[in-house]
C-alpha atoms as a PDB file:
ATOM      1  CA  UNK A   1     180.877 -40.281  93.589  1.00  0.00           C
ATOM      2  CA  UNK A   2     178.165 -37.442  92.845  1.00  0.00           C
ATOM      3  CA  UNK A   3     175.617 -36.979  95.340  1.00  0.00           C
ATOM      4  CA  UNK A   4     171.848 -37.416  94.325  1.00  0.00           C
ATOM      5  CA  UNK A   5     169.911 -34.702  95.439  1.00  0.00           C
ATOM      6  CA  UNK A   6     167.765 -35.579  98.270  1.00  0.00           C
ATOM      7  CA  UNK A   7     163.742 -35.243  98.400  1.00  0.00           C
ATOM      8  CA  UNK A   8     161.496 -36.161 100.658  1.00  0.00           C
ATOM      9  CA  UNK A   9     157.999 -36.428 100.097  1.00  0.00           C
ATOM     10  CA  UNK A  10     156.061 -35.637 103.209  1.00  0.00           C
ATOM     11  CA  UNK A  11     151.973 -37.163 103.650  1.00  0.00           C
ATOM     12  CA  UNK A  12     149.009 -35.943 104.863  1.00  0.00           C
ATOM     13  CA  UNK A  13     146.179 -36.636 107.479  1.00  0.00           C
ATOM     14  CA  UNK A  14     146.190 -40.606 107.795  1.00  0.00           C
ATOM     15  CA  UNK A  15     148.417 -40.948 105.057  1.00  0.00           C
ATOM     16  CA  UNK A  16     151.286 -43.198 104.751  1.00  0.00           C
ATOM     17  CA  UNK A  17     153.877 -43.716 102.675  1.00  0.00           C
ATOM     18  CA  UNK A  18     151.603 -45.113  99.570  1.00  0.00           C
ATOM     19  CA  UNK A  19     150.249 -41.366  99.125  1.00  0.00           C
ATOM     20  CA  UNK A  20     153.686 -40.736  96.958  1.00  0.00           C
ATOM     21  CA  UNK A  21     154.668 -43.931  96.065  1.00  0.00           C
ATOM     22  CA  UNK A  22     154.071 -43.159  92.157  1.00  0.00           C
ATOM     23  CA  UNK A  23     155.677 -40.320  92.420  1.00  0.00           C
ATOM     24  CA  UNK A  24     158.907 -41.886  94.575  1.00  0.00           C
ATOM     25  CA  UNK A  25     159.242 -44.914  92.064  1.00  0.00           C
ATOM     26  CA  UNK A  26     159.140 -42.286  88.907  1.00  0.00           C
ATOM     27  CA  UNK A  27     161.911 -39.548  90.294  1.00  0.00           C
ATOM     28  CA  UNK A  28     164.020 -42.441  91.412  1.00  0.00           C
ATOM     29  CA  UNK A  29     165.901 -42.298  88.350  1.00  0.00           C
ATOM     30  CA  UNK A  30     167.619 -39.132  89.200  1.00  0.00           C
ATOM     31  CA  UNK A  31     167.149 -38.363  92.292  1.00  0.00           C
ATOM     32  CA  UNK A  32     166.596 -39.888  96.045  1.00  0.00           C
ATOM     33  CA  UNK A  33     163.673 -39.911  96.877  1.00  0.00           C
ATOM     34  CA  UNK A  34     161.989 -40.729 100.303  1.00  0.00           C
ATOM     35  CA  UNK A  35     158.669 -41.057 101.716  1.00  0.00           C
ATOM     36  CA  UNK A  36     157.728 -41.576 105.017  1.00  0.00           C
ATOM     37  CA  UNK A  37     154.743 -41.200 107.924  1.00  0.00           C
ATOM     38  CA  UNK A  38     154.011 -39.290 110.890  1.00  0.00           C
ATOM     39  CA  UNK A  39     151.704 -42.005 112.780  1.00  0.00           C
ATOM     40  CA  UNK A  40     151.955 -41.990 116.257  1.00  0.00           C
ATOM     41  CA  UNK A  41     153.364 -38.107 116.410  1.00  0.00           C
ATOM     42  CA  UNK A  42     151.344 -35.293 117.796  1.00  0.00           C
ATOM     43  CA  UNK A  43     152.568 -31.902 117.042  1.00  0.00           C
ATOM     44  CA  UNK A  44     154.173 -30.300 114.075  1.00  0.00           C
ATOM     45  CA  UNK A  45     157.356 -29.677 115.546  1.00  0.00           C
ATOM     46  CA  UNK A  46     157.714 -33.640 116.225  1.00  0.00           C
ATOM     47  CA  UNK A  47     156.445 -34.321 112.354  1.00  0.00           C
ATOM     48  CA  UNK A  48     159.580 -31.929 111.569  1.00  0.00           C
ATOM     49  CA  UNK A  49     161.703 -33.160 114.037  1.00  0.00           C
ATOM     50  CA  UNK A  50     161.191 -36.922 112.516  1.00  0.00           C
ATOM     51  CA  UNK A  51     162.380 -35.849 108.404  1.00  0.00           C
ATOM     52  CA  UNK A  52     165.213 -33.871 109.998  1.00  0.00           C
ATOM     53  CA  UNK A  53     166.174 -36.607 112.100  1.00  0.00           C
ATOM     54  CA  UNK A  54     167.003 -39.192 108.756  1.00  0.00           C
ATOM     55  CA  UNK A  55     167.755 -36.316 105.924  1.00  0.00           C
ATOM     56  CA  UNK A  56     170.995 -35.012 105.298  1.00  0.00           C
ATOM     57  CA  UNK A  57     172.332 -31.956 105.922  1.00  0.00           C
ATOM     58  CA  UNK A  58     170.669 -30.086 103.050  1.00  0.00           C
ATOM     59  CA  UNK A  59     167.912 -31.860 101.112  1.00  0.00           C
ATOM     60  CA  UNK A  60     164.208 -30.494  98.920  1.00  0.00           C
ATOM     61  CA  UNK A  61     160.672 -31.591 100.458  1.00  0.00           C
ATOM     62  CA  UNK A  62     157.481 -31.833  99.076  1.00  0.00           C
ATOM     63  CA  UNK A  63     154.343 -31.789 101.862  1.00  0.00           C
ATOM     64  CA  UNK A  64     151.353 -32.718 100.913  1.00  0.00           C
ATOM     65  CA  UNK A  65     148.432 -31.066 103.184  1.00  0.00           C
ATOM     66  CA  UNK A  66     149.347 -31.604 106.530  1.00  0.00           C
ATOM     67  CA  UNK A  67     152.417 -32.816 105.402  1.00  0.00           C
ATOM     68  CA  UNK A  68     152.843 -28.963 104.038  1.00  0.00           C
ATOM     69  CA  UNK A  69     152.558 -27.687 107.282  1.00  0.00           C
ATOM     70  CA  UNK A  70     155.123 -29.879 108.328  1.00  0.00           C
ATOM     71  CA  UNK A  71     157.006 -28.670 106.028  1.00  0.00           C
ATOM     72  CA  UNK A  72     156.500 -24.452 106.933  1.00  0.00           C
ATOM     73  CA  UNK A  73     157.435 -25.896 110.209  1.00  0.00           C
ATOM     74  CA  UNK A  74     160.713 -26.755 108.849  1.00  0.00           C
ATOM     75  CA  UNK A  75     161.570 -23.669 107.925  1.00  0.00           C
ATOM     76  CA  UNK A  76     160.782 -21.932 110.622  1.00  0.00           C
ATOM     77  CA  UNK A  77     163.196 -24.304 112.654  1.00  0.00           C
ATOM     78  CA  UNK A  78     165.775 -24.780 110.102  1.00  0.00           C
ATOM     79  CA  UNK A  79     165.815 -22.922 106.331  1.00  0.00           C
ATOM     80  CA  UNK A  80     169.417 -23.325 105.744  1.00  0.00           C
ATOM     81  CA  UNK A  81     168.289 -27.440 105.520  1.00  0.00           C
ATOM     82  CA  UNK A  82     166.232 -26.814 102.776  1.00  0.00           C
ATOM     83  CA  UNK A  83     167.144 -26.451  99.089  1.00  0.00           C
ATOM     84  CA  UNK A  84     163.636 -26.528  97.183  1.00  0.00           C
ATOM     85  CA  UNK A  85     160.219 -26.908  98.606  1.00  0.00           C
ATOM     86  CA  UNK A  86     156.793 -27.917  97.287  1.00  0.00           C
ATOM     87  CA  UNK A  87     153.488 -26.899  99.171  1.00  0.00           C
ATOM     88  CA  UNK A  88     150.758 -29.461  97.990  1.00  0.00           C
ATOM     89  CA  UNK A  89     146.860 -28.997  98.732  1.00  0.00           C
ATOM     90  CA  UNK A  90     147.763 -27.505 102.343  1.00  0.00           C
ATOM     91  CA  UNK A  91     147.242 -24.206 103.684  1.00  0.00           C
ATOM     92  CA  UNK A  92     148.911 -21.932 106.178  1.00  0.00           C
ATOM     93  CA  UNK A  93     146.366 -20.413 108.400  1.00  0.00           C
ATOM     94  CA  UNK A  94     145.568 -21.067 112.493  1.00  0.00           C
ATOM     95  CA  UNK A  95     142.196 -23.917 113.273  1.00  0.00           C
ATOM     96  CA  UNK A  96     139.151 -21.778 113.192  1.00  0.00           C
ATOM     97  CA  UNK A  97     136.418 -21.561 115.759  1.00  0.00           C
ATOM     98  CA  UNK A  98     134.396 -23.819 114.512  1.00  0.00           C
ATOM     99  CA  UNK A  99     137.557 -26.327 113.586  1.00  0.00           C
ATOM    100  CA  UNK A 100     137.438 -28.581 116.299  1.00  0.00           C
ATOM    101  CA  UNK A 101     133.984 -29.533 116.952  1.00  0.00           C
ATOM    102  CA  UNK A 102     134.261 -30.713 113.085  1.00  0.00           C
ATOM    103  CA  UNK A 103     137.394 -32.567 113.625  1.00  0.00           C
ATOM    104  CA  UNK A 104     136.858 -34.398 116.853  1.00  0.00           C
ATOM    105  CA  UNK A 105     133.544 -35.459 115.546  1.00  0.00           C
ATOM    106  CA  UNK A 106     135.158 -37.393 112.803  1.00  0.00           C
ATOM    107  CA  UNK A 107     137.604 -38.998 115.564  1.00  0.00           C
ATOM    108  CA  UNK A 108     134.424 -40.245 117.451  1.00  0.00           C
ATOM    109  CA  UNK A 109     133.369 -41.875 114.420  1.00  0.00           C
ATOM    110  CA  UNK A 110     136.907 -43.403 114.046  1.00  0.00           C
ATOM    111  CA  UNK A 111     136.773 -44.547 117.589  1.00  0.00           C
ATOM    112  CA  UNK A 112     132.868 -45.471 117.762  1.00  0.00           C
ATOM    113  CA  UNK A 113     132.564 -47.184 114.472  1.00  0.00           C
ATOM    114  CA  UNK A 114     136.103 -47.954 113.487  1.00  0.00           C
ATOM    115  CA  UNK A 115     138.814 -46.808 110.310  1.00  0.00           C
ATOM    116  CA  UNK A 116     136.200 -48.371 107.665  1.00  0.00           C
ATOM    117  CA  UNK A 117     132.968 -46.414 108.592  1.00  0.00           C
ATOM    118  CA  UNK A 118     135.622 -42.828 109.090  1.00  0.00           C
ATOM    119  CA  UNK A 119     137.182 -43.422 105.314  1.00  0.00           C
ATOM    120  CA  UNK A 120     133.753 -43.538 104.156  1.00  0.00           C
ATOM    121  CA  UNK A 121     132.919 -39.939 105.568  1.00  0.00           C
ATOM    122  CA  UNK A 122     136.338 -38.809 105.559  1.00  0.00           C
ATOM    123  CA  UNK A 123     137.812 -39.558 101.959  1.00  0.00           C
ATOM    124  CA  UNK A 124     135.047 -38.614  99.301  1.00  0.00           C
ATOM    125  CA  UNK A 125     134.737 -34.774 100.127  1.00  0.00           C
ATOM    126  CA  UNK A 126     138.398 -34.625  99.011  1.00  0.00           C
ATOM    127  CA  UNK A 127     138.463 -36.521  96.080  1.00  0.00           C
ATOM    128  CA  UNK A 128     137.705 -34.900  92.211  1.00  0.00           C
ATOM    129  CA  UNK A 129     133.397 -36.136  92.037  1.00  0.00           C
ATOM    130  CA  UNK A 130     134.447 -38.291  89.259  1.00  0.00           C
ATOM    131  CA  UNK A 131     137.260 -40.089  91.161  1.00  0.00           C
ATOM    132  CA  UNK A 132     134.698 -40.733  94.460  1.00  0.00           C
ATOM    133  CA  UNK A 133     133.394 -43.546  92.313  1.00  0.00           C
ATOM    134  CA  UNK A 134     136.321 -44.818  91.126  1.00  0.00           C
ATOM    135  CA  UNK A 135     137.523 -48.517  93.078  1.00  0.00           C
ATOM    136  CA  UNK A 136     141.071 -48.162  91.734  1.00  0.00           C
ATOM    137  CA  UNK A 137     141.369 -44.389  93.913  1.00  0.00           C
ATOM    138  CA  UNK A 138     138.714 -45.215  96.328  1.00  0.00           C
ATOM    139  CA  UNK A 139     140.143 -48.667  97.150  1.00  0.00           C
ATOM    140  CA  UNK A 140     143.644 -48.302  98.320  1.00  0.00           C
ATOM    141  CA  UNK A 141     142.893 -44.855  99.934  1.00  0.00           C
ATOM    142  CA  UNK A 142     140.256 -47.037 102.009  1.00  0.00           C
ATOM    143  CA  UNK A 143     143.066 -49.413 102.929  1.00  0.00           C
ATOM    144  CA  UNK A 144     145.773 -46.589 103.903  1.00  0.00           C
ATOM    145  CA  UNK A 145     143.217 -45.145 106.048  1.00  0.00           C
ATOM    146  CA  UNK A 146     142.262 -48.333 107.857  1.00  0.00           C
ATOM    147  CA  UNK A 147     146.174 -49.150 108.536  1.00  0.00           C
ATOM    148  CA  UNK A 148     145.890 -45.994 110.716  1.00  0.00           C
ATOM    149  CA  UNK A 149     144.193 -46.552 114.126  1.00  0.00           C
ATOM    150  CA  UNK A 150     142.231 -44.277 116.303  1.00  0.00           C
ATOM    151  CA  UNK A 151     144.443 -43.305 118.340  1.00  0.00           C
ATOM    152  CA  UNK A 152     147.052 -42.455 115.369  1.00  0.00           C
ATOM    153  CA  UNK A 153     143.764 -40.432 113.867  1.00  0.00           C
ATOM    154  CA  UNK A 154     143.480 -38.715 117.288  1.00  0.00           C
ATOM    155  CA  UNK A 155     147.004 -37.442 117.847  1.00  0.00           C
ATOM    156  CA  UNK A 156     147.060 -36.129 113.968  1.00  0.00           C
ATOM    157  CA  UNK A 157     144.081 -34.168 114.746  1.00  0.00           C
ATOM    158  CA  UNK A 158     145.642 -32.360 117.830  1.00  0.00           C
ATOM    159  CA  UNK A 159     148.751 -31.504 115.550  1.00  0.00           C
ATOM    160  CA  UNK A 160     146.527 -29.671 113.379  1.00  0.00           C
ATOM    161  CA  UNK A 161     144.674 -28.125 115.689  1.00  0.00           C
ATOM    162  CA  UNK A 162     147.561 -27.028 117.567  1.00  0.00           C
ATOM    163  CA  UNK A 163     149.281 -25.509 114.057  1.00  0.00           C
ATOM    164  CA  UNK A 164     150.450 -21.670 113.654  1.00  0.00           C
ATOM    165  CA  UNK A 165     149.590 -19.322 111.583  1.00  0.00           C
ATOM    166  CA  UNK A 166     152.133 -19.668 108.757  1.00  0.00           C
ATOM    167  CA  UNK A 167     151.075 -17.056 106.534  1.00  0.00           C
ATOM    168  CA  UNK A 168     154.192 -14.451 109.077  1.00  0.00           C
ATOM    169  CA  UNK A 169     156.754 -17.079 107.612  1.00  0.00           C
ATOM    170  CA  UNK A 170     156.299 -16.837 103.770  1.00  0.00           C
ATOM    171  CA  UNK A 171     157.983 -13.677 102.732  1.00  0.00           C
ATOM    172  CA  UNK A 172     161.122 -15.240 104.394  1.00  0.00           C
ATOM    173  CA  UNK A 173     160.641 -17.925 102.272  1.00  0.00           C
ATOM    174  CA  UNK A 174     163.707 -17.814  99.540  1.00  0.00           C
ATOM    175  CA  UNK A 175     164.669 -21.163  98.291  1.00  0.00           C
ATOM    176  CA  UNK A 176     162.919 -22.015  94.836  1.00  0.00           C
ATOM    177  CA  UNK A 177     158.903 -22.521  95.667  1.00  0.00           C
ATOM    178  CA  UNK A 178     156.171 -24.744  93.716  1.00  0.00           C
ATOM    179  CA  UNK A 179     152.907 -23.909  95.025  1.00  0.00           C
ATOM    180  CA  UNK A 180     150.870 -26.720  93.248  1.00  0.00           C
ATOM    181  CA  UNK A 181     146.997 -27.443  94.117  1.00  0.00           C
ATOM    182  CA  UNK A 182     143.930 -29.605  92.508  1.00  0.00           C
ATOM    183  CA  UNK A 183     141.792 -27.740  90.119  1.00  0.00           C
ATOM    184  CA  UNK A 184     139.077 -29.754  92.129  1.00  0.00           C
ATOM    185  CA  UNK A 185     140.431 -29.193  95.732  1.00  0.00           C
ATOM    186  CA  UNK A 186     137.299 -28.182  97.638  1.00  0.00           C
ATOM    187  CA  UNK A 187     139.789 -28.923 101.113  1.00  0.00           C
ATOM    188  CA  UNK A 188     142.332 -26.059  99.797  1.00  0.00           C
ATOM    189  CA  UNK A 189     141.147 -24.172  97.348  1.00  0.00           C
ATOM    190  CA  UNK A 190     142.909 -22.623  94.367  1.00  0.00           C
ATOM    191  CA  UNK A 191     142.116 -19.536  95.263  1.00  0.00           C
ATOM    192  CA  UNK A 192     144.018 -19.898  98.676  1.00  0.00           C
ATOM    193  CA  UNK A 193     147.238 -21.753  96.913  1.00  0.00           C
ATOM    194  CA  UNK A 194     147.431 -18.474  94.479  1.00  0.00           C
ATOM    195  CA  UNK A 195     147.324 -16.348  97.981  1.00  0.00           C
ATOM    196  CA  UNK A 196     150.309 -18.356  99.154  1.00  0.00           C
ATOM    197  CA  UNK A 197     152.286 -18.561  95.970  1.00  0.00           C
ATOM    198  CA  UNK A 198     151.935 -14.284  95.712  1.00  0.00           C
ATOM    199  CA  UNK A 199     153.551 -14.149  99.089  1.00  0.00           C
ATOM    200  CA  UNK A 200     156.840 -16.265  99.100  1.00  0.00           C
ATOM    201  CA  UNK A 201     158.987 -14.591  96.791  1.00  0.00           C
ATOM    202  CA  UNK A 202     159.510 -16.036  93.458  1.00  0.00           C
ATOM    203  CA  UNK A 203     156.885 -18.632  93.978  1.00  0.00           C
ATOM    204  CA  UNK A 204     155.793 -21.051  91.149  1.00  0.00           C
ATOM    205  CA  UNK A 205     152.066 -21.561  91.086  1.00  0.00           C
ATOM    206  CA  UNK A 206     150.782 -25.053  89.443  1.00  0.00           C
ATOM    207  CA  UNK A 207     146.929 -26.029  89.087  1.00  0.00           C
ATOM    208  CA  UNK A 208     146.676 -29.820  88.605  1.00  0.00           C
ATOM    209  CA  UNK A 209     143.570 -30.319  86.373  1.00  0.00           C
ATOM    210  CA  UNK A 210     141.103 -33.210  87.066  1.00  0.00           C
ATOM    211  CA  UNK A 211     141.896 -33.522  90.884  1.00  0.00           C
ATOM    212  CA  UNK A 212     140.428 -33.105  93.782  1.00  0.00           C
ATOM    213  CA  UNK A 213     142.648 -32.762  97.196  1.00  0.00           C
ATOM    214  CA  UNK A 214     144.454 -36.241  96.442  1.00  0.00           C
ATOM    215  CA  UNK A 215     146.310 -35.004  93.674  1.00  0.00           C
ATOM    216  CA  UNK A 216     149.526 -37.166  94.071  1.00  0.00           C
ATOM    217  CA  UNK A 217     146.990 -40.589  93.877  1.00  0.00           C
ATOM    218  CA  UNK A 218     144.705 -38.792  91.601  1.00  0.00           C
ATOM    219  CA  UNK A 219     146.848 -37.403  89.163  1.00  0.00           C
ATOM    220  CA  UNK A 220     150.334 -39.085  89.653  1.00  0.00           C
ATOM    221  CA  UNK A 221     152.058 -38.633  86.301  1.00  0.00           C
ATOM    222  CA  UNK A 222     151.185 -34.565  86.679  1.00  0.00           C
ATOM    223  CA  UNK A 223     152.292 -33.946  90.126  1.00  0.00           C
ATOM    224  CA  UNK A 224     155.870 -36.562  89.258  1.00  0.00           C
ATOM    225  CA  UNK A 225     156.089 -33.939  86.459  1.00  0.00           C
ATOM    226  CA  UNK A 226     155.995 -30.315  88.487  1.00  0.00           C
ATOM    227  CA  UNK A 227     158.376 -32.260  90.896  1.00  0.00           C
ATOM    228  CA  UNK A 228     160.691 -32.811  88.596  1.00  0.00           C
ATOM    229  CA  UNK A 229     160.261 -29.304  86.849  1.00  0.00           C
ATOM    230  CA  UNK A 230     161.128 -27.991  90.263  1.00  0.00           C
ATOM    231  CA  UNK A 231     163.726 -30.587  91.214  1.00  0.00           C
ATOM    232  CA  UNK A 232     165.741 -29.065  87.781  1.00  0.00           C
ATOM    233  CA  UNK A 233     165.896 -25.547  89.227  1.00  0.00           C
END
């Protein structure tokens, strides 16, 4: 029996596995696809160690913001693993300076006020303006966040914070590369995804129209589309 090849599809900040779940149901018919979550994990190398831990031997993977940087992190540890990879709204640079104040703010209000009152700051900066006041986006991004907890919130934030600077890592970077990004991404800017794409060699470069940083909830059918595109190479 032929193998399907393997993808996993790796989420963001507070994200779970609903954040590809379009996009898993759609490739399912030729390929296996996986989704997962990171909650309770608080560095990087953990978030890594978890995919590795219940992927085969050689498999693609798709990370979504901090779920790309999960996804550098993987190959820095282990390239030969990885056959195709997708870097999604994310970035590759250190925490700034003025980073953490920003951050841990937002976990007070998680841990002060609850999940609720932190979606309702959290979520709206990175969706496309049109899509903030849309219940059928809005909604069940509300109701991933609030399935997170604090604490989950807390120990994501420390990951980040604690990240590397990736940008060392990209020229050595040489299985086939989608760099793919939200027209709309004020998070990750285009701008910054065509400064990653120029530096791993051979890169693909793909700007999502009418999205924000969401793209994968916010523009499903495009995103399942580049995957596959990629997934063919």
């Amino acid at each position: 029996m032929v193998q399907r090849p393997v993808l996993y599809l790796l989420p963001g900040l507070l994200c779970d596995s609903f954040t590809f779940e379009k996009q898993r149901a759609a490739l399912s018919d030729e390929f296996d696809a996986h989704t997962l979550d990171f909650f309770g994990l608080e560095s990087l190398t953990s978030m890594a160690e978890r995919v590795f831990a219940q992927a085969p031997a050689k498999f693609s993977v798709c990370g979504f913001s901090m779920g790309g940087r999960v996804a550098l992190r993987m190959m820095a540890m282990a390239p030969h693993r990885i056959e195709r990879l997708c870097l999604l709204d994310t970035g590759v640079t250190p925490a700034t300076p003025d980073e953490s104040p920003k951050r841990h703010a937002l976990v007070e209000i998680a841990y002060d006020r609850g999940m609720k009152a932190l979606s309702d700051v959290w979520l709206p900066p990175m969706l496309h303006p049109v899509n903030r006041l849309n219940p059928a986006i809005v909604g069940p991004l509300t109701e991933m966040v609030c399935r997170a907890t604090p604490g989950i919130f807390a120990g994501q934030i420390r990951a980040l914070l604690g990240r590397p600077d990736f940008r060392p890592l990209l020229s050595r970077i040489s299985c086939p590369t989608l760099v793919a990004v939200g027209r709309q991404d004020e998070w990750s800017t285009v701008r910054e995804h065509e400064d990653i794409a120029a530096a791993i060699p051979g890169a693909g470069l793909e700007v999502i129209e009418d999205s924000g940083h969401f793209t994968p909830v916010e523009q499903p059918s495009a995103l399942t589309a580049a995957l596959r595109r990629l997934m063919h190479i």
